[in-house]
Protein backbone atom coordinates (compact mmCIF):
# COMPACT_ATOMS: atom_id res chain seq x y z
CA UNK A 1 15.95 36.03 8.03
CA UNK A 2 16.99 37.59 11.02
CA UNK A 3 17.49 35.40 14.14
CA UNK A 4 14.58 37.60 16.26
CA UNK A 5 12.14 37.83 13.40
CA UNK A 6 12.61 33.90 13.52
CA UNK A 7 12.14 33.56 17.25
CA UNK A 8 8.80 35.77 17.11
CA UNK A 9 7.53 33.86 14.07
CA UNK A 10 8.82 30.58 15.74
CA UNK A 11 6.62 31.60 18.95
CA UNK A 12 3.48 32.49 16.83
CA UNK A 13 3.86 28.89 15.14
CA UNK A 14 4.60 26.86 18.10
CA UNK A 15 1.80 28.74 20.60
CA UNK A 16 -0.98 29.30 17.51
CA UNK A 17 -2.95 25.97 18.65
CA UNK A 18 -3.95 27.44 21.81
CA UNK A 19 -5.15 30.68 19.93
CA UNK A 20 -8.29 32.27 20.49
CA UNK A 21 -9.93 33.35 17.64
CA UNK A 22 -8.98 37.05 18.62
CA UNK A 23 -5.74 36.11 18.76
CA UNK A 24 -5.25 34.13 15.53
CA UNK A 25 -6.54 37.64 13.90
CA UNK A 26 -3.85 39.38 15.49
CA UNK A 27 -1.09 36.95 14.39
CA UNK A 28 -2.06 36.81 10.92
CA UNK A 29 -2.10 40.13 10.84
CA UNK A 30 1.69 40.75 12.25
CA UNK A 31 2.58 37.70 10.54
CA UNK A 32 1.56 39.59 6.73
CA UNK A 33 1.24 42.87 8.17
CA UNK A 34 4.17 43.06 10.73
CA UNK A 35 5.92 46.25 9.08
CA UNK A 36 2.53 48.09 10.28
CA UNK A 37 2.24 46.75 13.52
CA UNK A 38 5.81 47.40 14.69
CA UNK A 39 3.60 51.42 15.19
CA UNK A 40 0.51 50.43 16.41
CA UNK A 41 -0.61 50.74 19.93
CA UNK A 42 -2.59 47.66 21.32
CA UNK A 43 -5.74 49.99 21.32
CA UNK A 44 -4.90 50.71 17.46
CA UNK A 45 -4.12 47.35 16.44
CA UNK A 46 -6.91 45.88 18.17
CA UNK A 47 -9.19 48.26 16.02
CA UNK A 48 -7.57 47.30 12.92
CA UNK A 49 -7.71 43.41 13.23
CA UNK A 50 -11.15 44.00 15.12
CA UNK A 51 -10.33 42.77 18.24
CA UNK A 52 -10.38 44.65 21.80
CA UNK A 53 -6.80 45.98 23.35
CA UNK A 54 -6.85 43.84 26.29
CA UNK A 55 -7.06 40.80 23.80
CA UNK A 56 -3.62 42.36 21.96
CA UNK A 57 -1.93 42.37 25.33
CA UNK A 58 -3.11 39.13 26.25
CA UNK A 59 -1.74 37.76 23.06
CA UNK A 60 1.76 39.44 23.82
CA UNK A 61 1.63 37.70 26.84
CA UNK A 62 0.86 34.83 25.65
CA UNK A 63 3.86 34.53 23.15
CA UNK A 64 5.93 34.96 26.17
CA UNK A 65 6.81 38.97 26.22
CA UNK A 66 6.22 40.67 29.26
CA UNK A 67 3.06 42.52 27.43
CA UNK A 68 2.72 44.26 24.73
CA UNK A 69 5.41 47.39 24.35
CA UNK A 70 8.02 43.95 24.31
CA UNK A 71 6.51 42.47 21.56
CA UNK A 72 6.29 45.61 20.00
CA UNK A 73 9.90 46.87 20.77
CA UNK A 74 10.84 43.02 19.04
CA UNK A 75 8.62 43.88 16.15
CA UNK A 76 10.71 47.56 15.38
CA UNK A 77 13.69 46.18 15.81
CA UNK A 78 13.05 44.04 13.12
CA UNK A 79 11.65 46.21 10.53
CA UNK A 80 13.37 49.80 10.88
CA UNK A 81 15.82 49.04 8.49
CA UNK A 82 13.91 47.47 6.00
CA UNK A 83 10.90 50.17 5.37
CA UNK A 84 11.20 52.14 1.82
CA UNK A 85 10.33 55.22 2.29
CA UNK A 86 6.85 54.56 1.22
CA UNK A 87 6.06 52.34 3.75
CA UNK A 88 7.69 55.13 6.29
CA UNK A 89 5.27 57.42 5.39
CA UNK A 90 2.50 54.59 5.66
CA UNK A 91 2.85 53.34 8.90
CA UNK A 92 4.09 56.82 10.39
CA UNK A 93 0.84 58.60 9.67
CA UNK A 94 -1.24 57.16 13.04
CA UNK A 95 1.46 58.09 14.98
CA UNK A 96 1.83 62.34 14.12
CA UNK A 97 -1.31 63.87 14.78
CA UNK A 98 -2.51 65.94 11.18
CA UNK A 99 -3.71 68.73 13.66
CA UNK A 100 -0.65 69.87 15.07
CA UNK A 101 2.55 68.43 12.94
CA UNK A 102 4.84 70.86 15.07
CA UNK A 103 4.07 69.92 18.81
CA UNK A 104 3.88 65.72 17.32
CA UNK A 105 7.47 65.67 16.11
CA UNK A 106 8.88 68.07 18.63
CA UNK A 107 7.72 65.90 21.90
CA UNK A 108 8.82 62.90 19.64
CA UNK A 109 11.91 64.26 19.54
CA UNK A 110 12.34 65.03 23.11
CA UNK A 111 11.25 61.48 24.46
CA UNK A 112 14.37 60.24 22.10
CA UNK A 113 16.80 62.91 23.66
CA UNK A 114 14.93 61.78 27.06
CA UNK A 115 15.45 57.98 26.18
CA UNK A 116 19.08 58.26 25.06
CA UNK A 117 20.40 59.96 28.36
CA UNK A 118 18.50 57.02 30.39
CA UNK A 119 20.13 53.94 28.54
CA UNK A 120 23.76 55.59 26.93
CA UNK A 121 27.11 53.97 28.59
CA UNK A 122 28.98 56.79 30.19
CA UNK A 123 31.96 54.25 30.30
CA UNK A 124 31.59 53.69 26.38
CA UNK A 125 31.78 57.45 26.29
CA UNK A 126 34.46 57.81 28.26
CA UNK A 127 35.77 54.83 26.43
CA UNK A 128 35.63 57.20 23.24
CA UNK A 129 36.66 60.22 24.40
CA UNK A 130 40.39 58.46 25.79
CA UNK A 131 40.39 56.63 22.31
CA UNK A 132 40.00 59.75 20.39
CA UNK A 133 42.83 61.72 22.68
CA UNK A 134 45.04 59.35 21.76
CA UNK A 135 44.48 58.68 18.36
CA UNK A 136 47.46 58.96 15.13
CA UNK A 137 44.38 60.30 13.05
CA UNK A 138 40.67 60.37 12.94
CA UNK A 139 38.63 59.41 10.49
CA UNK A 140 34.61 60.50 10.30
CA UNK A 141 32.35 58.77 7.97
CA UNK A 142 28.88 58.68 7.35
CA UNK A 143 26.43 58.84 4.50
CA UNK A 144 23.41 59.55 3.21
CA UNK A 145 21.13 61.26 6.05
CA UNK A 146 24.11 60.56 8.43
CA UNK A 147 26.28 62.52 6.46
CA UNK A 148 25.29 65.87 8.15
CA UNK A 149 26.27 64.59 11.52
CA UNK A 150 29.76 63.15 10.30
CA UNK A 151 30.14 66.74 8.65
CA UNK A 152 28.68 68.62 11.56
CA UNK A 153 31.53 66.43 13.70
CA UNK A 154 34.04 66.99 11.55
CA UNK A 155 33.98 70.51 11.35
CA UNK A 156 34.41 71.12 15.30
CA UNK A 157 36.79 68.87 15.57
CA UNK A 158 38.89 70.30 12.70
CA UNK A 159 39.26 73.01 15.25
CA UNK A 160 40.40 70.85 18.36
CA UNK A 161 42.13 67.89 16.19
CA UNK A 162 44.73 68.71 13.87
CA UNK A 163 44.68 64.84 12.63
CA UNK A 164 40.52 65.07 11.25
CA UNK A 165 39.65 63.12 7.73
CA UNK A 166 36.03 63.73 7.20
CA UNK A 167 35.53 60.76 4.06
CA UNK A 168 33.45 62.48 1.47
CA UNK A 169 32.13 60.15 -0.78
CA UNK A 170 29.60 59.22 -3.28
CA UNK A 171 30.51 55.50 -4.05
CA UNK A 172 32.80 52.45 -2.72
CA UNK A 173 35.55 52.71 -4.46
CA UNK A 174 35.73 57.02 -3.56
CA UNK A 175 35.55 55.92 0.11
CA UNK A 176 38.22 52.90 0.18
CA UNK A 177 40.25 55.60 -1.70
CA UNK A 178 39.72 57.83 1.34
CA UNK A 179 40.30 54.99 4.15
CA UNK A 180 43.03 53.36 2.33
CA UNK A 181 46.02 54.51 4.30
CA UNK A 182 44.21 53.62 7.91
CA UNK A 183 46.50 51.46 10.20
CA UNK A 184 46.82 50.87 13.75
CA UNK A 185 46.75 53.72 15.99
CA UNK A 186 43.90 54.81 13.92
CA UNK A 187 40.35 55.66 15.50
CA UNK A 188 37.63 55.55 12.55
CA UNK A 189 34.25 56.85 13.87
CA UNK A 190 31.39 55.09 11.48
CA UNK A 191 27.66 56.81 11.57
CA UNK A 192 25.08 55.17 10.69
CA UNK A 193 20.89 54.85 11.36
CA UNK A 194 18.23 52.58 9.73
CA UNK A 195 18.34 52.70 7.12
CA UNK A 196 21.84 51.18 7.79
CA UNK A 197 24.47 52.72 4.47
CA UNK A 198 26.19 49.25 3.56
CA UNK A 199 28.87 51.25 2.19
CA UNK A 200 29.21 52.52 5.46
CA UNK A 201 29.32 48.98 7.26
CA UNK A 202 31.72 47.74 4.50
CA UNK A 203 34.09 50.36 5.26
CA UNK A 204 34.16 49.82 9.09
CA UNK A 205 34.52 45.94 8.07
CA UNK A 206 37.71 46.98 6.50
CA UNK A 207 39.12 49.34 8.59
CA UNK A 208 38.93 46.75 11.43
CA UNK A 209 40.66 44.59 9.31
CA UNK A 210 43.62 47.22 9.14
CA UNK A 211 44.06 47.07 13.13
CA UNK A 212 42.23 50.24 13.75
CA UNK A 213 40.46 51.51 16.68
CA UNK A 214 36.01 51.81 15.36
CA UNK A 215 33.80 53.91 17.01
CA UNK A 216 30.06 53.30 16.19
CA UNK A 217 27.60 56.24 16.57
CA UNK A 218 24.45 54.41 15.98
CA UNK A 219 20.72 53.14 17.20
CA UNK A 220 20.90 50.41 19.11
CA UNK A 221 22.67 46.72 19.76
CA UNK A 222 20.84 45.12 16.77
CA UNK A 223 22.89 47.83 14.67
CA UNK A 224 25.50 45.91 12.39
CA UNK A 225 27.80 48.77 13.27
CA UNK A 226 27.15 47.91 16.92
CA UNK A 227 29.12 44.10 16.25
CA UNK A 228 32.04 45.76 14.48
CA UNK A 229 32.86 48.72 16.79
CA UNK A 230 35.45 48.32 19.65
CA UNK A 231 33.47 51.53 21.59
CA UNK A 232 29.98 52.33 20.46
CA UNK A 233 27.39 55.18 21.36
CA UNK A 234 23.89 54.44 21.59
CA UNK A 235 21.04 57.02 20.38
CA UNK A 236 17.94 56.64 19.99
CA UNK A 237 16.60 57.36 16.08
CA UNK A 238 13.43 57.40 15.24
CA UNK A 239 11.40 58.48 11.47
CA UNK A 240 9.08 61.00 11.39
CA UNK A 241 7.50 60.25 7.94
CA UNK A 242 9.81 59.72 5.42
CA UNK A 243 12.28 61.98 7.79
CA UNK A 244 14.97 60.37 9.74
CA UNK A 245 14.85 62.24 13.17
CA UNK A 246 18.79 62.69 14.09
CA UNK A 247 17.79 65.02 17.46
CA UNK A 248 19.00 62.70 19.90
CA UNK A 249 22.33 61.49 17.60
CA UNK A 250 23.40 65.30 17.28
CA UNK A 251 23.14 65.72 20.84
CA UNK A 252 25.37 62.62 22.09
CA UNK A 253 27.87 64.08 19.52
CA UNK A 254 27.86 67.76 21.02
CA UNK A 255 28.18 66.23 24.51
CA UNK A 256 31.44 64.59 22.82
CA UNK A 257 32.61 67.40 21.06
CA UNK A 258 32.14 69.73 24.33
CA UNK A 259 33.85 65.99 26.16
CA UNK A 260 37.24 66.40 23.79
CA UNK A 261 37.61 70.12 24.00
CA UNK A 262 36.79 70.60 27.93
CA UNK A 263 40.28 67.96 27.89
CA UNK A 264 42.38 70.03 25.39
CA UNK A 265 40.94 73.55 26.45
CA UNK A 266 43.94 75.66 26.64
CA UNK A 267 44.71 74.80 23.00
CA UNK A 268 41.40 75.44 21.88
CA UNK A 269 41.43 78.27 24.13
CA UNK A 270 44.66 79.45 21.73
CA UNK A 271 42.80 78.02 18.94
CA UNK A 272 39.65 80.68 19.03
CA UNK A 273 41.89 83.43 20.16
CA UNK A 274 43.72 83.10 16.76
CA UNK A 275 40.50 82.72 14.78
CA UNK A 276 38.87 85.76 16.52
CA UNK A 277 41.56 87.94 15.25
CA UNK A 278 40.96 86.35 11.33
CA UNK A 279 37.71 86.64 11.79
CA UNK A 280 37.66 89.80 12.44
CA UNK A 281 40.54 91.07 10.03
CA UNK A 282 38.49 89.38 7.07
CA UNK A 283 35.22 90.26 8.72
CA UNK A 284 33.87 86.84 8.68
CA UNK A 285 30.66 87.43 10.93
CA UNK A 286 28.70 90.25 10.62
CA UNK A 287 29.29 92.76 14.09
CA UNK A 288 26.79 94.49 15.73
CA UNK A 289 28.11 97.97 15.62
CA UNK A 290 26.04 99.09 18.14
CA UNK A 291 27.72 96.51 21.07
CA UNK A 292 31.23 97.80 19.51
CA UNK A 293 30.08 101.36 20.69
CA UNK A 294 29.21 100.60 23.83
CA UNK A 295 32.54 98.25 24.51
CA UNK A 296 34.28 101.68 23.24
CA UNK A 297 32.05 103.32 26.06
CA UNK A 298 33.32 101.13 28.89
């Protein structure tokens, strides 16, 4: 069990003799029920156990936590990586309002973009972008959900890099395959979000075996990635539903794609200039013939 789950449970045990009947609701409750009320409010929890809010935050207190958004933050911490997708979709529903789905996940995903640029290290990502400079090759991996962001990486920096693996896989042995041939000088860049791929954190295991430099892109401290990596970045993930919302991970990795090329601009500078002229000799984009006229014009 998981050193913090222990602590809170070890809290409710030791402080449960001095419980008001209110409160001993409330802790058998997050005691059976503690995958559910990880997402409720006070108010909300307080209504479900029967109980009034200022008797929730009072019991927070009480435990020790500086109220209650401390013994909640403990109490999603523990469970984010453990929830089936079932139980996503169960304890998700009182937080996204049925009457407008859009504006719920949209501000949702703003306060993690909002959240991330408060608490990310700007020396870890400094820290990265130096590492990744001066790397022999790179190597991107991530699976599952996270796979879109290690392809959506590795296909802009395929344009900066010329040194980019992007490890496709579908099983272990396909990705230690793929990472086989890592060695010092190395810089592997694992991504992964609850629920944490633990063929993702097996590979970075190894890797860092092999003397290489790991890069974490990942949710927070309590991340296994987080204890492996020599650099990590820190964004905030949340689940809408049965939807892991990625918002605020894409973001931190356009600010370090835009980080890496603003340092090797006059080659990606060349780079585009070349691909401009393919592009247009094989007429990969569509043109808007009616802006070539009026360039002609000018």
């Amino acid at each position: 069990m998981d050193s913090k789950q222990n602590d809170l449970f070890r809290r409710i045990q030791e402080n449960s003799k001095d419980f008001s009947k209110g409160q001993r609701l409330i802790a058998n409750y997050i005691t059976n029920h503690y995958e559910k009320a990880a997402f409720l409010t006070a108010a909300k929890l307080g209504e479900v156990v029967g109980v009034s809010e200022s008797t929730v935050v009072r019991f927070a207190i009480e435990l020790g936590y500086d109220g209650y958004p401390k013994l909640q933050k403990v109490l999603q911490e523990l469970i984010k990586s453990k929830l089936t997708s079932v139980q996503r979709i169960e304890v998700t529903s009182n937080r996204i309002s049925e009457d407008n789905i859009l504006k719920s996940v949209l501000q949702s995903d703003m306060d993690k973009i909002k959240i991330t640029l408060e608490e990310i290290d700007q020396t870890s990502f400094n820290n990265v972008v130096e590492s990744l400079l001066s790397a022999k090759r790179i190597y991107i991996l991530g699976v599952r959900s996270s796979a879109p962001l290690a392809s959506f990486l590795g296909f802009y920096f395929n344009l900066v890099f010329d040194n980019i693996r992007l490890v496709h896989t579908t099983s272990v042995s396909e990705m230690f395959e793929q990472i086989i041939r890592v060695s010092e000088g190395d810089v592997v860049i694992g991504i992964s979000f609850p629920r944490y791929s633990k063929r993702t954190i097996k590979a970075m295991d190894f890797v860092k075996t092999q003397g290489s430099t790991v890069i974490a892109i990942t949710d927070s401290k309590e991340s296994p990635l987080y204890h492996i990596a020599d650099h990590s970045l820190i964004a905030r993930s949340d689940m809408a539903s049965f939807v892991d919302s990625l918002v605020a991970p894409l973001s931190v990795i356009n600010a370090l794609i835009v980080a890496v090329g603003m340092r090797k601009k006059n080659e990606v500078y060349n780079i585009f200039e070349k691909l401009e002229t393919i592009w247009d000799e094989y007429q990969v984009y569509e043109k808007n013939e009616g802006m070539e006229s009026i360039r002609k014009v000018d």
